[in-house]
C-alpha atoms as a PDB file:
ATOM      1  CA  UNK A   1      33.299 -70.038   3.066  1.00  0.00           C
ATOM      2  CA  UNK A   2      29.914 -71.935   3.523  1.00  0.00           C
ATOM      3  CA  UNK A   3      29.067 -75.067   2.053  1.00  0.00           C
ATOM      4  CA  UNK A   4      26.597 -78.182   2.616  1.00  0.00           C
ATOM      5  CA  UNK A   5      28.812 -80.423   0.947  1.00  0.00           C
ATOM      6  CA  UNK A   6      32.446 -80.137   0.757  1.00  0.00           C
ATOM      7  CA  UNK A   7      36.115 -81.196  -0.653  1.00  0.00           C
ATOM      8  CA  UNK A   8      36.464 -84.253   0.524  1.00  0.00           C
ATOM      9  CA  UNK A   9      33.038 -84.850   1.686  1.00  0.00           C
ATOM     10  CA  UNK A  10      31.776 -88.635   1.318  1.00  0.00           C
ATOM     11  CA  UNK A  11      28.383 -87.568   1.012  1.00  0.00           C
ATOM     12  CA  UNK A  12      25.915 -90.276   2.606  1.00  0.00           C
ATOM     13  CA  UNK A  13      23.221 -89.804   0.056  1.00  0.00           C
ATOM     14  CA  UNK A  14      24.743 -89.496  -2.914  1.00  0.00           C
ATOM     15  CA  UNK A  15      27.449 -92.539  -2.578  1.00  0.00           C
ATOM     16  CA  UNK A  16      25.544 -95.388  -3.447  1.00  0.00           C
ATOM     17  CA  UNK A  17      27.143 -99.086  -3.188  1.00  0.00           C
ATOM     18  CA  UNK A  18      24.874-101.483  -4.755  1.00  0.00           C
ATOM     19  CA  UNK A  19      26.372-104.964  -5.022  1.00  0.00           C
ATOM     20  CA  UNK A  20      27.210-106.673  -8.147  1.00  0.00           C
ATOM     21  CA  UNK A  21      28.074-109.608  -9.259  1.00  0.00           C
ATOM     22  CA  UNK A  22      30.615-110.265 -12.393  1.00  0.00           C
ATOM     23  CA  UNK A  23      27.618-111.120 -14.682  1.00  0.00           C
ATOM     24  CA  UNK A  24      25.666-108.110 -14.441  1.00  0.00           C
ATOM     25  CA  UNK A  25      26.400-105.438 -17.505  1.00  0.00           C
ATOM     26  CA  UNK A  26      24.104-102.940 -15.797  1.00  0.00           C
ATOM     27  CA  UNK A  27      23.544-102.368 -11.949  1.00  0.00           C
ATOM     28  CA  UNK A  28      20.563-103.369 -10.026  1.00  0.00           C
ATOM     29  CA  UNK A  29      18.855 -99.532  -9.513  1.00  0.00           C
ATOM     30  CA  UNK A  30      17.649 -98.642  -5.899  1.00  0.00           C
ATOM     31  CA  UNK A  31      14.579 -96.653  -5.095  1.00  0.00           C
ATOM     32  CA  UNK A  32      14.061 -93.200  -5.133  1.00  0.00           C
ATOM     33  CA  UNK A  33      14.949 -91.633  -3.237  1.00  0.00           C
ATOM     34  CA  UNK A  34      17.797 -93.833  -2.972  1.00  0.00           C
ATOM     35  CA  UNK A  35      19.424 -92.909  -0.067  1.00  0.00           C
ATOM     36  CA  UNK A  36      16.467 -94.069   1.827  1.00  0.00           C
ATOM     37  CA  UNK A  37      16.365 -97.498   0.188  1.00  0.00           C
ATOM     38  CA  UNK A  38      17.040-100.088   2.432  1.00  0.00           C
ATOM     39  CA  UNK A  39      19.820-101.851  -0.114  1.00  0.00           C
ATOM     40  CA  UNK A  40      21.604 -99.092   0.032  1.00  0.00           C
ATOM     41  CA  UNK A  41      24.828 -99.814   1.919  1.00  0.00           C
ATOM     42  CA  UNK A  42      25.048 -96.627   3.247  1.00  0.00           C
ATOM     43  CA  UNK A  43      23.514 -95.434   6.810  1.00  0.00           C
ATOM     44  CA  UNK A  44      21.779 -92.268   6.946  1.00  0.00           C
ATOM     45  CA  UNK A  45      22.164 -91.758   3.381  1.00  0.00           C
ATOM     46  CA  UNK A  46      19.770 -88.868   3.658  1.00  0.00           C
ATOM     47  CA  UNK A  47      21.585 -87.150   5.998  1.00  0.00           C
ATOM     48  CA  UNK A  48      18.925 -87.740   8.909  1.00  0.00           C
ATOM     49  CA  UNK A  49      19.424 -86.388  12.710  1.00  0.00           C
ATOM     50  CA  UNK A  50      22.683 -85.677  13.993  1.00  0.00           C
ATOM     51  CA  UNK A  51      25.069 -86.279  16.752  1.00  0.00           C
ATOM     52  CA  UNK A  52      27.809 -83.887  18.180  1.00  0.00           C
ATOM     53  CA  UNK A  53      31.429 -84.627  17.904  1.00  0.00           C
ATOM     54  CA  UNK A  54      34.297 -82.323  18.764  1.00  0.00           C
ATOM     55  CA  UNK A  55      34.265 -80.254  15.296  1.00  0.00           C
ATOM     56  CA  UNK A  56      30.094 -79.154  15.785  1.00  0.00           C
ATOM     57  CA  UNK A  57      27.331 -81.368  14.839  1.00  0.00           C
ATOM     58  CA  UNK A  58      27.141 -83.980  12.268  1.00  0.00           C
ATOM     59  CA  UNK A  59      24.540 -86.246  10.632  1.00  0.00           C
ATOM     60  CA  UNK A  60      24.538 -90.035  12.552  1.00  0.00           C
ATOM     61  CA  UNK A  61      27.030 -92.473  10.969  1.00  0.00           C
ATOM     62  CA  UNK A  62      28.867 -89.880   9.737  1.00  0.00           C
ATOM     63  CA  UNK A  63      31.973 -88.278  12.012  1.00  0.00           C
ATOM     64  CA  UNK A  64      34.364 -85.624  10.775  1.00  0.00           C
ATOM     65  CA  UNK A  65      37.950 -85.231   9.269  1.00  0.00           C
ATOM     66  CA  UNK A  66      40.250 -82.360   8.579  1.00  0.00           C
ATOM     67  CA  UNK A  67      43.646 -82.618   6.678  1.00  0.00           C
ATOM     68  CA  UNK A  68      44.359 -79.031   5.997  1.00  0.00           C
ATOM     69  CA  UNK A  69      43.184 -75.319   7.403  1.00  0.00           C
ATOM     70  CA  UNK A  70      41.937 -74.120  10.570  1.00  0.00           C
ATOM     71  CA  UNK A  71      38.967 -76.612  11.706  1.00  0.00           C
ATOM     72  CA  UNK A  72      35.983 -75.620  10.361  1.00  0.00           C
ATOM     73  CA  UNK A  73      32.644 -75.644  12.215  1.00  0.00           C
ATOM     74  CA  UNK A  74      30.701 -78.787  11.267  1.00  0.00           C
ATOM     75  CA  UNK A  75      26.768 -78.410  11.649  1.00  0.00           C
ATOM     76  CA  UNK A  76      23.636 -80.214  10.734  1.00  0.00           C
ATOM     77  CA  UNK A  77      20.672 -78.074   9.724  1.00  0.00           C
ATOM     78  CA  UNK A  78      16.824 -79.109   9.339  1.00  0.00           C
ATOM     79  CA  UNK A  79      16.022 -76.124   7.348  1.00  0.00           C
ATOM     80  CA  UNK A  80      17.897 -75.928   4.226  1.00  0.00           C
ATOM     81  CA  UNK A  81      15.260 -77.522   1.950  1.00  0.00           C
ATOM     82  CA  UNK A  82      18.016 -79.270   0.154  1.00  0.00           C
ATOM     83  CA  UNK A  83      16.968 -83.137   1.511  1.00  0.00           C
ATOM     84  CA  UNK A  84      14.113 -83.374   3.663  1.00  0.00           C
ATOM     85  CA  UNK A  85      15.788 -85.053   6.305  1.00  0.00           C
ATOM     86  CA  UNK A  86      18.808 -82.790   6.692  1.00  0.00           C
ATOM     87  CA  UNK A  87      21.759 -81.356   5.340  1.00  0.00           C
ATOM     88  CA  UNK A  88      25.519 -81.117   6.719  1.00  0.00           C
ATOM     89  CA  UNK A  89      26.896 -77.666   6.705  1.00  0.00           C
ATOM     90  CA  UNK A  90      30.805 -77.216   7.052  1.00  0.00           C
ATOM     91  CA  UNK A  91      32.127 -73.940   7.171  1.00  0.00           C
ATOM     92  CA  UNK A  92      34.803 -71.524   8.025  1.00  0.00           C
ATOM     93  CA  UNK A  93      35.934 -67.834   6.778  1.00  0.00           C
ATOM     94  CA  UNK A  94      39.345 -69.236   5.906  1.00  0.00           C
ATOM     95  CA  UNK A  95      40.226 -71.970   3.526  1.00  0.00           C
ATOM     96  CA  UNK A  96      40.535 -75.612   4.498  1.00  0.00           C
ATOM     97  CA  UNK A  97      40.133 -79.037   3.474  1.00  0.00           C
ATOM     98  CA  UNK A  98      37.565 -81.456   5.486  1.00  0.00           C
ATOM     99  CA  UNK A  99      34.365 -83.906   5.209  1.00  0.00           C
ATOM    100  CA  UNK A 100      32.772 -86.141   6.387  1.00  0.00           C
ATOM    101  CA  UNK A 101      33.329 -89.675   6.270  1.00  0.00           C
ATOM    102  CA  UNK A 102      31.591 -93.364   6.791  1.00  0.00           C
ATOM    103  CA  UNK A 103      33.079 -97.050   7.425  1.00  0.00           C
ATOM    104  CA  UNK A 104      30.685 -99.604   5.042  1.00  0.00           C
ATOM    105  CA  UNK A 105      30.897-102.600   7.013  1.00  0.00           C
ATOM    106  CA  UNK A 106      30.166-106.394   5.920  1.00  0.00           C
ATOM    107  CA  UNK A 107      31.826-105.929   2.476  1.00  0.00           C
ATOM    108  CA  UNK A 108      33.141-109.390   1.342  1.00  0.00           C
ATOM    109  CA  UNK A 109      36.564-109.954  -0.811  1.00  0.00           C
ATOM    110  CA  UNK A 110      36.109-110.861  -4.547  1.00  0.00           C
ATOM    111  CA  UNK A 111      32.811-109.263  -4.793  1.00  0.00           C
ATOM    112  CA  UNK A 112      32.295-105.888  -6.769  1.00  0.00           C
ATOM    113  CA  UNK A 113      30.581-102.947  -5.400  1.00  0.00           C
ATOM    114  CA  UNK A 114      29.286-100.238  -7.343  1.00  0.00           C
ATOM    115  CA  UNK A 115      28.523 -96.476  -6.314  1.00  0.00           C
ATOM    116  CA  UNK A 116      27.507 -93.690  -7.646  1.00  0.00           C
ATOM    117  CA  UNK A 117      27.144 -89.625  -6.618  1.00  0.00           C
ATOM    118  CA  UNK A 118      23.677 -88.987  -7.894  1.00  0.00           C
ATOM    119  CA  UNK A 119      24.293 -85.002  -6.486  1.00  0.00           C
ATOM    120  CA  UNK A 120      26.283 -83.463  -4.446  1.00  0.00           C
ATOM    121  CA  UNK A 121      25.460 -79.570  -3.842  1.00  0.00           C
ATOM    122  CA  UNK A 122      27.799 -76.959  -2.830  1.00  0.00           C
ATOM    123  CA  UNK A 123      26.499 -73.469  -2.126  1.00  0.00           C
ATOM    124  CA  UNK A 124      28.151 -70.704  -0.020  1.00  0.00           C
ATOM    125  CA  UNK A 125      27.037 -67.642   1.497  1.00  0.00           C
ATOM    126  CA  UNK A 126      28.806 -64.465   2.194  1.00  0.00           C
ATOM    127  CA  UNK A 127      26.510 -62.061   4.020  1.00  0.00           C
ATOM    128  CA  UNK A 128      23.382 -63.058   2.037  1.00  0.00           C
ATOM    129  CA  UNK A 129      21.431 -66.167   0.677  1.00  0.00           C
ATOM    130  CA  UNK A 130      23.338 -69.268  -0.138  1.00  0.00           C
ATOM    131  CA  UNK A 131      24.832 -69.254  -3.686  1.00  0.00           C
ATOM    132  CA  UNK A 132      25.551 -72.651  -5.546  1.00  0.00           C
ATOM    133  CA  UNK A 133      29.081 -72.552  -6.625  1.00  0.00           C
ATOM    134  CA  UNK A 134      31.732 -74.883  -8.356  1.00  0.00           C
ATOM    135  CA  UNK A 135      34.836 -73.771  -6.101  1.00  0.00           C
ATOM    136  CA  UNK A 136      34.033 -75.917  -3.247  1.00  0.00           C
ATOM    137  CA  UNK A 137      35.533 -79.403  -4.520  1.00  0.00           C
ATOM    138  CA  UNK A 138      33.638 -82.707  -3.530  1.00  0.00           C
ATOM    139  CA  UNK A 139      35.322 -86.385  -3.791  1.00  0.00           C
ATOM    140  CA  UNK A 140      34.982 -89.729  -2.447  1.00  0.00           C
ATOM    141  CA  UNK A 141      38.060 -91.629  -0.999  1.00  0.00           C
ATOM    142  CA  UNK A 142      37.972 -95.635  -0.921  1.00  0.00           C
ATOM    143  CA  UNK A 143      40.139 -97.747   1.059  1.00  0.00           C
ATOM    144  CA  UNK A 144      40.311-100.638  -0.866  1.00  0.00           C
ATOM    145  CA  UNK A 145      42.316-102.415   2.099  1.00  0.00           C
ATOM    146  CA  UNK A 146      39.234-102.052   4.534  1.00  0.00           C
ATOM    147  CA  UNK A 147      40.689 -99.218   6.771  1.00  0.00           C
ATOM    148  CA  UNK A 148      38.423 -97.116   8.266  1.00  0.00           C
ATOM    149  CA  UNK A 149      41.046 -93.751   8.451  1.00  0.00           C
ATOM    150  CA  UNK A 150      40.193 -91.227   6.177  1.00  0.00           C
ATOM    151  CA  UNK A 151      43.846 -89.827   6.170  1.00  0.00           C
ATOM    152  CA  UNK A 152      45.406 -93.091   5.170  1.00  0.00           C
ATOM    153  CA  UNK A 153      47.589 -93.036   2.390  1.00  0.00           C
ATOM    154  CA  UNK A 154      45.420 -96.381   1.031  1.00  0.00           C
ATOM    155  CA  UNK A 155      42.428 -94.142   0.261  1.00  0.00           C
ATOM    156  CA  UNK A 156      41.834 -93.620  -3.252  1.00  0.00           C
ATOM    157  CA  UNK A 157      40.682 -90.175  -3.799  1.00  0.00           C
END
């Protein structure tokens, strides 16, 4: 199984806090692209260079989970065409459940924060060219308690 973005995956730039504030009916809209927009609250929302961790390589700000399966191999690729800075492959031959994740930091009680997941592409390849699919699942998991543990059972998947 081969995919750029997977279950679980809180994908850098397609989650998209903007804050609000009570009175607004409509959010303030960022730049496009907006993971490069400097409001965003997101690092690396365009899933720039990468750093290596003990699963395989994955975009900066970003480090790895796994709840389920045999690890898969985590790597970031320059070459998929998908964002021009990068994309994050996570794969395996076996099934499993894994992503990446991101603390947002500086985040202040009784304010409202907005996101959004403008895309999040999935695409596996099994001896041939990658193939965009809707098997491989993609969520985002908020801890409204601040915790910075993607397991915990605070996140809200």
């Amino acid at each position: 199984m081969y995919s750029k973005f997977l279950a679980a995956l809180i994908v850098a730039a397609l989650l998209v806090p903007i804050l609000l504030t009570p009175a607004l009916a409509r959010p303030p809209v960022l730049k496009d692209p907006c993971a490069l927009d400097p409001n965003n609250l997101i690092t690396n929302g365009s899933m720039g260079p990468e750093h290596g961790t003990q699963y395989g390589s994955v975009a900066d700000a970003w480090e790895p989970f796994i709840f389920d399966g045999t690890p898969p191999q985590f790597r970031w690729v320059g070459n998929e065409q998908i964002d021009p800075n990068g994309s994050q492959q996570i794969f395996s031959s076996g099934t499993f459940d894994a992503g990446g994740y991101q603390t947002v930091r500086n985040l202040q009680p009784g304010v409202y924060y907005w996101f959004r997941l403008g895309y999040s592409l999935a695409a596996k390849s099994i001896s041939g060219p990658n193939i965009r699919v809707d098997s491989i699942g993609r969520k985002v998991g908020v801890d409204p308690f601040g915790g910075t543990d993607p397991k915990s059972p605070n996140v809200i998947w």
